[in-house]
C-alpha atoms as a PDB file:
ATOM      1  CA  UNK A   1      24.431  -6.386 -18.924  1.00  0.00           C
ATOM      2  CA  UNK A   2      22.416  -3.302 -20.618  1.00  0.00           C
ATOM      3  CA  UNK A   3      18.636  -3.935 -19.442  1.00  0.00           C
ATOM      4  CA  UNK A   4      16.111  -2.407 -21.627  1.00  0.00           C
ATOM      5  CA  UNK A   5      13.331  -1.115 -19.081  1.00  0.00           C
ATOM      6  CA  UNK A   6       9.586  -0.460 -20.238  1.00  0.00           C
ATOM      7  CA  UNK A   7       7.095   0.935 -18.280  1.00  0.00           C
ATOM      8  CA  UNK A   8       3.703  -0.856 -17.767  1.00  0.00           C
ATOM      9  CA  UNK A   9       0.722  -0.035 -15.609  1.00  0.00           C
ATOM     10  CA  UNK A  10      -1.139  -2.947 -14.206  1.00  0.00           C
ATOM     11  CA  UNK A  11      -3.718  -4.407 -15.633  1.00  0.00           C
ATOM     12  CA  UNK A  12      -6.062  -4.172 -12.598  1.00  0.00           C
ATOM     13  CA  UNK A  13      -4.710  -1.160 -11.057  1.00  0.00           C
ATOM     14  CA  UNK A  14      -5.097  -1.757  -6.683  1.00  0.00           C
ATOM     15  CA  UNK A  15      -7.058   0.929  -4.653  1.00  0.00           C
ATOM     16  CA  UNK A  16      -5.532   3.222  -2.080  1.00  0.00           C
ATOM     17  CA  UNK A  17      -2.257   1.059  -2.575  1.00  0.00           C
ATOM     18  CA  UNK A  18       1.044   2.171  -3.189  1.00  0.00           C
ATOM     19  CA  UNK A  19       2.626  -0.317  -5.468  1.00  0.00           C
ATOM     20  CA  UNK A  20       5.758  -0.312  -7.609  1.00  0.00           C
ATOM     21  CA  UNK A  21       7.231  -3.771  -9.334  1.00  0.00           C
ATOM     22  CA  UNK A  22      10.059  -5.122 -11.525  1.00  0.00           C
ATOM     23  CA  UNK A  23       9.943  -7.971 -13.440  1.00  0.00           C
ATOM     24  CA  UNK A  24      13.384  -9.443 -14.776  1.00  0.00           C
ATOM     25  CA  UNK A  25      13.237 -11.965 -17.863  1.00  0.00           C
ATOM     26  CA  UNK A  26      16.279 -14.373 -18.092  1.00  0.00           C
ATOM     27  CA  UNK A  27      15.732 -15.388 -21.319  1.00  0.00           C
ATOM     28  CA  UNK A  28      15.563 -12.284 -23.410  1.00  0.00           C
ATOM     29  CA  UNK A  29      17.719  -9.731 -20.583  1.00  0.00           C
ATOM     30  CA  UNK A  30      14.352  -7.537 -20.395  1.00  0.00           C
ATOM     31  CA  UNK A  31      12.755  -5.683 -17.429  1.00  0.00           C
ATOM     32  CA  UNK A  32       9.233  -4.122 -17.186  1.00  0.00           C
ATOM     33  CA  UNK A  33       7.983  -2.317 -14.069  1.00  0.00           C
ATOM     34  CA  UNK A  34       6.537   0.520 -12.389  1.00  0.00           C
ATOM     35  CA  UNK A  35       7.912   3.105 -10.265  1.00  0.00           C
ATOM     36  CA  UNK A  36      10.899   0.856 -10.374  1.00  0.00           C
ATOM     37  CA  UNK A  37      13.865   3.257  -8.488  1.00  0.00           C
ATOM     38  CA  UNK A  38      11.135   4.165  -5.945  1.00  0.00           C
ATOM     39  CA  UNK A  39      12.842   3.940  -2.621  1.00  0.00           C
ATOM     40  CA  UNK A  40      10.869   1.894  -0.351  1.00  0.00           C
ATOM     41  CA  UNK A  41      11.992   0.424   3.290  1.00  0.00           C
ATOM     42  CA  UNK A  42      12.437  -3.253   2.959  1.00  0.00           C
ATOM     43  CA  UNK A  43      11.084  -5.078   5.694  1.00  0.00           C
ATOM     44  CA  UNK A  44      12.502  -8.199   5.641  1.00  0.00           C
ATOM     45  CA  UNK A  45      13.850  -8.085   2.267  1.00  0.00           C
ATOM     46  CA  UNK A  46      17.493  -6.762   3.869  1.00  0.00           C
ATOM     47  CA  UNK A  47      18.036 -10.391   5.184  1.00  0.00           C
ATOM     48  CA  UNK A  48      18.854 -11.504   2.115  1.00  0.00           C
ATOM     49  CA  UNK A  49      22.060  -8.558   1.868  1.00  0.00           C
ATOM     50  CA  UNK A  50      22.516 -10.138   5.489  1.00  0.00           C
ATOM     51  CA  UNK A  51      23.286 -13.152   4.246  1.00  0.00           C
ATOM     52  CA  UNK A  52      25.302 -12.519   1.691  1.00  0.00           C
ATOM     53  CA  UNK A  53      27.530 -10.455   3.756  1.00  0.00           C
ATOM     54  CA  UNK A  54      27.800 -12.950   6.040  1.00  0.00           C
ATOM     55  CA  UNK A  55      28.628 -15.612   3.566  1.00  0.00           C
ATOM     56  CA  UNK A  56      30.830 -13.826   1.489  1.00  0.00           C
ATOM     57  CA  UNK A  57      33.296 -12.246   4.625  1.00  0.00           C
ATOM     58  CA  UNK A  58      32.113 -14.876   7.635  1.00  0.00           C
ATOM     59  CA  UNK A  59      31.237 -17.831   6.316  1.00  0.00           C
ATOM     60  CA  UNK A  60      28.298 -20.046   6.414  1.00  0.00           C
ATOM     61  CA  UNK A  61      26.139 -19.983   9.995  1.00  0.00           C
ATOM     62  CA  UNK A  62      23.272 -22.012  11.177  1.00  0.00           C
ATOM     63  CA  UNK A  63      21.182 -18.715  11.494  1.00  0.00           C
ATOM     64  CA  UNK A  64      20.697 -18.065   8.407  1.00  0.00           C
ATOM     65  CA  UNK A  65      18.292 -21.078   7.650  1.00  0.00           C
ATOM     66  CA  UNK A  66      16.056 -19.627   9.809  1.00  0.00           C
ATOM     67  CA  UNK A  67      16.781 -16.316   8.785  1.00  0.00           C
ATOM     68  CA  UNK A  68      16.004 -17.032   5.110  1.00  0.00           C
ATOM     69  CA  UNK A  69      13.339 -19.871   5.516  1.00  0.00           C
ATOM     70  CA  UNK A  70      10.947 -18.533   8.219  1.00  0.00           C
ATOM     71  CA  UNK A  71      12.128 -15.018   8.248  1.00  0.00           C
ATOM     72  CA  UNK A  72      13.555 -15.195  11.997  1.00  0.00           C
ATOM     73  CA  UNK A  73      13.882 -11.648  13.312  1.00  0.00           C
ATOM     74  CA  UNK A  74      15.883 -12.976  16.214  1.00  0.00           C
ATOM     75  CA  UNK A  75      18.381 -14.706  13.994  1.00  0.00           C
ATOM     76  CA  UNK A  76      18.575 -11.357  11.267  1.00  0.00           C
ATOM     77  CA  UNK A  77      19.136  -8.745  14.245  1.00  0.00           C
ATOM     78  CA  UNK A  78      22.347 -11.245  15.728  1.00  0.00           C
ATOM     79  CA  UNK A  79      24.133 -11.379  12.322  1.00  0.00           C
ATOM     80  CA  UNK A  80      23.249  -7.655  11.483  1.00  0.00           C
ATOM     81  CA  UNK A  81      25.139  -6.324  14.684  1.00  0.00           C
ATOM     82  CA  UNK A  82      27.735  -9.256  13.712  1.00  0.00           C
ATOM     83  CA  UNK A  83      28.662  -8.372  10.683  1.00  0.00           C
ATOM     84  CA  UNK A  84      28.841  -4.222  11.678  1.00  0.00           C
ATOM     85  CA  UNK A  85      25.029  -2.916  11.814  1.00  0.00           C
ATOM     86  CA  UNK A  86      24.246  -0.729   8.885  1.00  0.00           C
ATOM     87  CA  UNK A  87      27.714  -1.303   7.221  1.00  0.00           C
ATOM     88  CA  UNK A  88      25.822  -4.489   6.326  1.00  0.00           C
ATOM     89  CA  UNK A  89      24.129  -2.231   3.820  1.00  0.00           C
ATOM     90  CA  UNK A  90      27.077  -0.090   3.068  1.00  0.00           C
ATOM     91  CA  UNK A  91      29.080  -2.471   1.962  1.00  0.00           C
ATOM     92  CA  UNK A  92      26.763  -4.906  -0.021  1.00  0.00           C
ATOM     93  CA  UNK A  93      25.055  -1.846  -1.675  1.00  0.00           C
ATOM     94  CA  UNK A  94      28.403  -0.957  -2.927  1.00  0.00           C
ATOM     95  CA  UNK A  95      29.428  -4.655  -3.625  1.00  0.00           C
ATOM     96  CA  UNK A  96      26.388  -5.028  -5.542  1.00  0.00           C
ATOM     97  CA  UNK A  97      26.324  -1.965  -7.281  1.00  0.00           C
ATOM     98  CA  UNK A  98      22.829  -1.150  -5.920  1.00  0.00           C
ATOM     99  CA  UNK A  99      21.807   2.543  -6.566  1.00  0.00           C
ATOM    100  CA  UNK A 100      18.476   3.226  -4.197  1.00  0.00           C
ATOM    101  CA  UNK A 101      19.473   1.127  -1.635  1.00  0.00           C
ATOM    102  CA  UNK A 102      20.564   2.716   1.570  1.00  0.00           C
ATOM    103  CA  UNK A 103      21.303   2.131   5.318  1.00  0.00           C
ATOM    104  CA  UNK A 104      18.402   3.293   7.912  1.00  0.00           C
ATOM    105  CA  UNK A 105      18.382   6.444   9.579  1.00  0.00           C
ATOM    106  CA  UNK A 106      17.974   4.944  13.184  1.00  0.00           C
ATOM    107  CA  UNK A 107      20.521   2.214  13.605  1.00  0.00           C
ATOM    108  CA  UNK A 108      19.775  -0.907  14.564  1.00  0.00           C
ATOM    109  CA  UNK A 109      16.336  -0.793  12.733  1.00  0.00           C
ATOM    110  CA  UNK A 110      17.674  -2.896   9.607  1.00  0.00           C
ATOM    111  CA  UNK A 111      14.381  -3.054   8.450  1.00  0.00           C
ATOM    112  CA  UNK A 112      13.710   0.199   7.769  1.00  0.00           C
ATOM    113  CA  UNK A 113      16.697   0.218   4.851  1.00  0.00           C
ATOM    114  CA  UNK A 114      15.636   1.448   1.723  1.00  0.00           C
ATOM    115  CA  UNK A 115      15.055  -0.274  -1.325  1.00  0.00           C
ATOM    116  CA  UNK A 116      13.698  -0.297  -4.945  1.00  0.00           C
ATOM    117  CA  UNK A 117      12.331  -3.117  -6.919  1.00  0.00           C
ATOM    118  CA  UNK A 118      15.350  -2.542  -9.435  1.00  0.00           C
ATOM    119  CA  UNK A 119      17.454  -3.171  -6.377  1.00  0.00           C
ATOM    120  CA  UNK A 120      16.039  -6.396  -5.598  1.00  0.00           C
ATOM    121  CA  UNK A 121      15.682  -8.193  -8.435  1.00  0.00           C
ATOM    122  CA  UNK A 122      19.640  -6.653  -8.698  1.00  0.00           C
ATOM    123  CA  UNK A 123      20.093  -8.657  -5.831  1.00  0.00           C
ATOM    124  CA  UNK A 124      18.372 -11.748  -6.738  1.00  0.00           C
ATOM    125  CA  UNK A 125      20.590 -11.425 -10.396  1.00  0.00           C
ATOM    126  CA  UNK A 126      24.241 -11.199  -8.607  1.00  0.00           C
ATOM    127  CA  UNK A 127      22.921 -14.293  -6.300  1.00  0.00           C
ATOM    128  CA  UNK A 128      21.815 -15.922  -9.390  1.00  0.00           C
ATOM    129  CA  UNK A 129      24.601 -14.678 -12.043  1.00  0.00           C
ATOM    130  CA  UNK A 130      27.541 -13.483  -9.586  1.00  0.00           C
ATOM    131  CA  UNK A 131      28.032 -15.025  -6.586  1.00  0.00           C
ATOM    132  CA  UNK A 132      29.891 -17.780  -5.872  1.00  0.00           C
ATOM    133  CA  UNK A 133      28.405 -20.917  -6.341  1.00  0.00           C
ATOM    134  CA  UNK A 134      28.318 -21.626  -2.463  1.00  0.00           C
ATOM    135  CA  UNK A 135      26.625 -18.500  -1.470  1.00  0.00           C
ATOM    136  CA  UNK A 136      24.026 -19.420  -4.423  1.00  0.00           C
ATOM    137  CA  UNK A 137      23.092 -22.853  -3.247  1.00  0.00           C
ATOM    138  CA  UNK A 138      22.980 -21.722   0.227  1.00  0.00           C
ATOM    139  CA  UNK A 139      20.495 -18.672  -0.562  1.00  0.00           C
ATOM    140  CA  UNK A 140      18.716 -19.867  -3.215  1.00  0.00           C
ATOM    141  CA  UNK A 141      18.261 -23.523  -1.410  1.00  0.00           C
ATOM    142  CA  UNK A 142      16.701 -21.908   1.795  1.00  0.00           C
ATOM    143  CA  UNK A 143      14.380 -19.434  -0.362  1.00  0.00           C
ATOM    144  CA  UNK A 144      13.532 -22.612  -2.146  1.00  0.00           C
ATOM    145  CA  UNK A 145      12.226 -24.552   1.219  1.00  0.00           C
ATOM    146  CA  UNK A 146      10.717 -21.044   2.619  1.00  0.00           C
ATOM    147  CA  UNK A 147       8.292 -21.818   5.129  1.00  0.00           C
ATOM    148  CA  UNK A 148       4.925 -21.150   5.159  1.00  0.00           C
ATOM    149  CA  UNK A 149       4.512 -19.842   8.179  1.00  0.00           C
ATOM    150  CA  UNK A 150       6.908 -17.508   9.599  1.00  0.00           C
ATOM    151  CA  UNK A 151       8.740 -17.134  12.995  1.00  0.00           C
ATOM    152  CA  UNK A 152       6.516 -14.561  13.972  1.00  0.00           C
ATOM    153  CA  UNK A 153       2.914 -16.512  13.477  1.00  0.00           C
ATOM    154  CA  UNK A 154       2.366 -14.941  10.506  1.00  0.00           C
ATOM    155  CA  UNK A 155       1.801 -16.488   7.360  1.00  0.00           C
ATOM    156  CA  UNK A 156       3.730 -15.935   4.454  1.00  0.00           C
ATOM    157  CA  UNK A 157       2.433 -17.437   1.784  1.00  0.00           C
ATOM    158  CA  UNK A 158       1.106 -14.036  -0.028  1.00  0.00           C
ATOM    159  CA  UNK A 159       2.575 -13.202  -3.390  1.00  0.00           C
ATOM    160  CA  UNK A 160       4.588 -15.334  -5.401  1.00  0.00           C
ATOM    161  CA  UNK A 161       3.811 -18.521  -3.339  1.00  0.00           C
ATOM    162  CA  UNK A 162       0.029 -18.162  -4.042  1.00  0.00           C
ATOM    163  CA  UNK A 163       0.782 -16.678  -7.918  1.00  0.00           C
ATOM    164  CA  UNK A 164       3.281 -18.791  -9.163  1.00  0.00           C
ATOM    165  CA  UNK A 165       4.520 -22.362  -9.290  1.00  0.00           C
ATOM    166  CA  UNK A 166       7.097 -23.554  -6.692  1.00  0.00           C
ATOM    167  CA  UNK A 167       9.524 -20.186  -6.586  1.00  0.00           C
ATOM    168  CA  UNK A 168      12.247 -19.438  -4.111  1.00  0.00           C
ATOM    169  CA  UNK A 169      11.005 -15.859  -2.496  1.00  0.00           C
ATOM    170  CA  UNK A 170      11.865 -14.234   0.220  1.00  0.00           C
ATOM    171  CA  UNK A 171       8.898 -11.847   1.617  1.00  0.00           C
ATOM    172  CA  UNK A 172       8.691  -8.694   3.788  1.00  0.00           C
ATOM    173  CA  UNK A 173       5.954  -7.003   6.386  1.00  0.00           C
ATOM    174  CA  UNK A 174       6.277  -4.156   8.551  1.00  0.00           C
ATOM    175  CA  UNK A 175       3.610  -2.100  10.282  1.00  0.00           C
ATOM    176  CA  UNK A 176       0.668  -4.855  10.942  1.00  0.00           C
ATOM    177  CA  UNK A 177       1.495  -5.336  14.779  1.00  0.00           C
ATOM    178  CA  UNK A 178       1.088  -9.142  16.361  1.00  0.00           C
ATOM    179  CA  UNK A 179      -1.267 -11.593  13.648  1.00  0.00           C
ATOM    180  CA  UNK A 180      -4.807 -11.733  14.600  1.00  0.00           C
ATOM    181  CA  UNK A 181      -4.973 -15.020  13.949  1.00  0.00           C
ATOM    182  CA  UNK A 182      -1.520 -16.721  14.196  1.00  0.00           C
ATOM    183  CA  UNK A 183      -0.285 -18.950  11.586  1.00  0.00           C
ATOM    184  CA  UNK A 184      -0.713 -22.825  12.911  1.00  0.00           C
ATOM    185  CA  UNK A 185       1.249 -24.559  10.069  1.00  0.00           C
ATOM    186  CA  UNK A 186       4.593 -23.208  12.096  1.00  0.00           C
ATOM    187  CA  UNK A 187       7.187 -25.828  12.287  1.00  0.00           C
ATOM    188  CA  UNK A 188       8.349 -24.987  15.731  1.00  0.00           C
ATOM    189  CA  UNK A 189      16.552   6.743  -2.434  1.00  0.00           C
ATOM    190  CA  UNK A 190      19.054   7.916  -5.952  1.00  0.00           C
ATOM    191  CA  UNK A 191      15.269   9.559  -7.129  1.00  0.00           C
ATOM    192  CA  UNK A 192      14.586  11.685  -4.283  1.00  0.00           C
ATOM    193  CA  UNK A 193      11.182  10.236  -2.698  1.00  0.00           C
ATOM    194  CA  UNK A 194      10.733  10.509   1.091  1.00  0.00           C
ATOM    195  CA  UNK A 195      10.799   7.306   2.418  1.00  0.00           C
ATOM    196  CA  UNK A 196       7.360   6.174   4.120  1.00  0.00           C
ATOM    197  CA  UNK A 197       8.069   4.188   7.639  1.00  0.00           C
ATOM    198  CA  UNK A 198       4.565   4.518   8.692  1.00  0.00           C
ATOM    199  CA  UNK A 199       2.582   2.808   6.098  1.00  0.00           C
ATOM    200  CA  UNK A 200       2.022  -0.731   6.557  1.00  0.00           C
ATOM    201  CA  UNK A 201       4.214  -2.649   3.910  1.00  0.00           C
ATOM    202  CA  UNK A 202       4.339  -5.814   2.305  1.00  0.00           C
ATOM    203  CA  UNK A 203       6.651  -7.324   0.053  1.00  0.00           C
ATOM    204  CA  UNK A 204       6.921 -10.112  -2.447  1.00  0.00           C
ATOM    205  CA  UNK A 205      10.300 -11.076  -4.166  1.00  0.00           C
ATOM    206  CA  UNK A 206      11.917 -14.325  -5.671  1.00  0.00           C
ATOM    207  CA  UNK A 207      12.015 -16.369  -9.222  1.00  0.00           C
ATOM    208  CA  UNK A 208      10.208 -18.555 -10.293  1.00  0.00           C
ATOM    209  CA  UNK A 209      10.753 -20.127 -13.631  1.00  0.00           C
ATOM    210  CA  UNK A 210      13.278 -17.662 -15.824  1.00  0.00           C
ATOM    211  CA  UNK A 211      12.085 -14.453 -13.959  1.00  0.00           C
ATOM    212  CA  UNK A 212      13.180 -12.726 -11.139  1.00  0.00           C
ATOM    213  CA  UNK A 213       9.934 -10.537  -9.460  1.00  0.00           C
ATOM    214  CA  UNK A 214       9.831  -7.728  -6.739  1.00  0.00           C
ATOM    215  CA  UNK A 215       6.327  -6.284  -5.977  1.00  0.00           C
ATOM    216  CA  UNK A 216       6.739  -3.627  -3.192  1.00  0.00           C
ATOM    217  CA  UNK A 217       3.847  -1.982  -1.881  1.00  0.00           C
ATOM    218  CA  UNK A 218       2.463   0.324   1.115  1.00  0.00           C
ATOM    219  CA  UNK A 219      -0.931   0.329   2.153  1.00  0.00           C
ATOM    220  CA  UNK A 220      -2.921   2.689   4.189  1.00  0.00           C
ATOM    221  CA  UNK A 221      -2.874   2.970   8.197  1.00  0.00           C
ATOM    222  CA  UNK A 222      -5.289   0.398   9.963  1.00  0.00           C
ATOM    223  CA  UNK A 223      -5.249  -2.087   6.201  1.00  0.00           C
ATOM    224  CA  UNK A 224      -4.933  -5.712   7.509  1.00  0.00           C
ATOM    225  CA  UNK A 225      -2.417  -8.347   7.287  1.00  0.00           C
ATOM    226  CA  UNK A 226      -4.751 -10.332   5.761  1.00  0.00           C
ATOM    227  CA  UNK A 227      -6.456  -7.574   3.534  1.00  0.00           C
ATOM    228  CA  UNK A 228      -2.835  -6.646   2.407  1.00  0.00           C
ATOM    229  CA  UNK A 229      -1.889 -10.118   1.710  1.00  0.00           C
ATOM    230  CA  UNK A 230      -4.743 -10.529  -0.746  1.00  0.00           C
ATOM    231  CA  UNK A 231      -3.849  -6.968  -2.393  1.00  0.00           C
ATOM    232  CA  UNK A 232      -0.352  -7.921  -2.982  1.00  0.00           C
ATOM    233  CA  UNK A 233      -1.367 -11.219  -4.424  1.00  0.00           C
ATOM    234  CA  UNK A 234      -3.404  -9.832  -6.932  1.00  0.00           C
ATOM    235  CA  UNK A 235      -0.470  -7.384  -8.116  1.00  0.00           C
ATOM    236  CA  UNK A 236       1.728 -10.420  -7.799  1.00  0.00           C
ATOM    237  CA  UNK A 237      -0.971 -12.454 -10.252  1.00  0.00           C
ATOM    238  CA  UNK A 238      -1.259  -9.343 -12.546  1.00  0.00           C
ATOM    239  CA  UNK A 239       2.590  -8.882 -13.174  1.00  0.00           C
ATOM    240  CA  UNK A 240       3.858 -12.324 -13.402  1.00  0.00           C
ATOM    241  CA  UNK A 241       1.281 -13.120 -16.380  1.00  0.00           C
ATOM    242  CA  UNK A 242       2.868 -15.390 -18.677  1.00  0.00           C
ATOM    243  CA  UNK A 243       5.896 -15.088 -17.179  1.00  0.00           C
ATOM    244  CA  UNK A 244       5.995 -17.691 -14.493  1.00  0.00           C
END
């Protein structure tokens, strides 16, 4: 499906942060963005290629609720080596037809893969538009019921959560150590760019109402969890205008 792609700056452009974002409209088959193809390592955003390789070749597994929902680090590093370490990548990159995405350097560390914001909301299309209609429900229902706190105490409710109306997202966070404060609502490169993997990052990515969003962004050493979070909803706010 040809994608016509315009380039926008955001409104309220985001000091000292590194942001690039695509937005995908279902309706008219448009994307806007910035910076778009800019390879950026995904954090967390590789468990959703996790799951669908594990759907697609293994079958369904009780893991990947908690995978998908809470963003279980435990459950995401058990079905990585499972399903072949950084093959995971290889293969669904390839599957997909994703064109920045890559596996990481150092093996094991699946979430220093590389993506774009192209690539993501690539992903979130073939879940939407390609994939069979088990994988679908299975994805999209446990991005749907995302909790919002994650396994790791911190709280995930940045973004698209706190921009939009009731989307299914999946976020990402690297580089911000243990949470200060943990969350208590816890229910128990194609475009040669070096890739960062020392800048604190922070992800946003799902649909919510006929779009599909990605809003990657790095932020400088010693930046806060919490002083991220607010950052990236702000971009998330900016870009999903009207749309959602």
């Amino acid at each position: 499906m040809h994608l016509l792609l315009t380039m926008a700056l955001l409104a309220t452009p985001v000091p000292t942060t590194t942001a690039s974002y695509a937005v995908y409209d279902r309706i008219t088959h448009t994307l806007t963005g910035r910076d778009v193809h800019k390879p950026i390592r995904s954090a967390s955003l590789v468990k959703i290629l996790i799951a669908i390789e594990q759907l697609e070749t293994r079958g369904d597994d009780p893991r990947i609720e908690p995978m998908l929902r809470a963003s279980d680090d435990y459950a995401a590093s058990e079905l990585w080596v499972e399903n072949g370490w950084e093959q995971v990548v290889v293969r669904t990159a390839e599957r997909l037809g994703l064109k920045d995405t890559r596996p990481p350097e150092r093996r094991g560390m699946w979430g220093y893969t590389a993506v774009s914001a192209y690539d993501v909301v690539k992903i979130y299309r073939y879940v939407l538009e390609d994939a069979k209609p088990k994988v679908r429900r299975t994805i999209i229902g446990h991005l749907q019921r995302a909790e919002k706190c994650a396994s790791d105490g911190f709280d995930q409710s940045f973004g698209l959560p706190s921009a939009t109306w009731r989307p299914a997202f999946k976020q990402g966070w690297s580089g911000f150590g243990d949470p200060v404060k943990p969350c208590v609502d816890r229910p128990r490169p194609r475009v040669q760019w070096d890739l960062d993997l020392k800048s604190p990052a922070m992800h946003t990515s799902g649909t919510c109402l006929f779009s599909i969003v990605a809003v990657l962004t790095l932020h400088p050493e010693g930046t806060t969890y919490e002083q991220a979070a607010k950052r990236v909803t702000r971009v998330t706010e900016e870009v999903t205008k009207y749309r959602c």
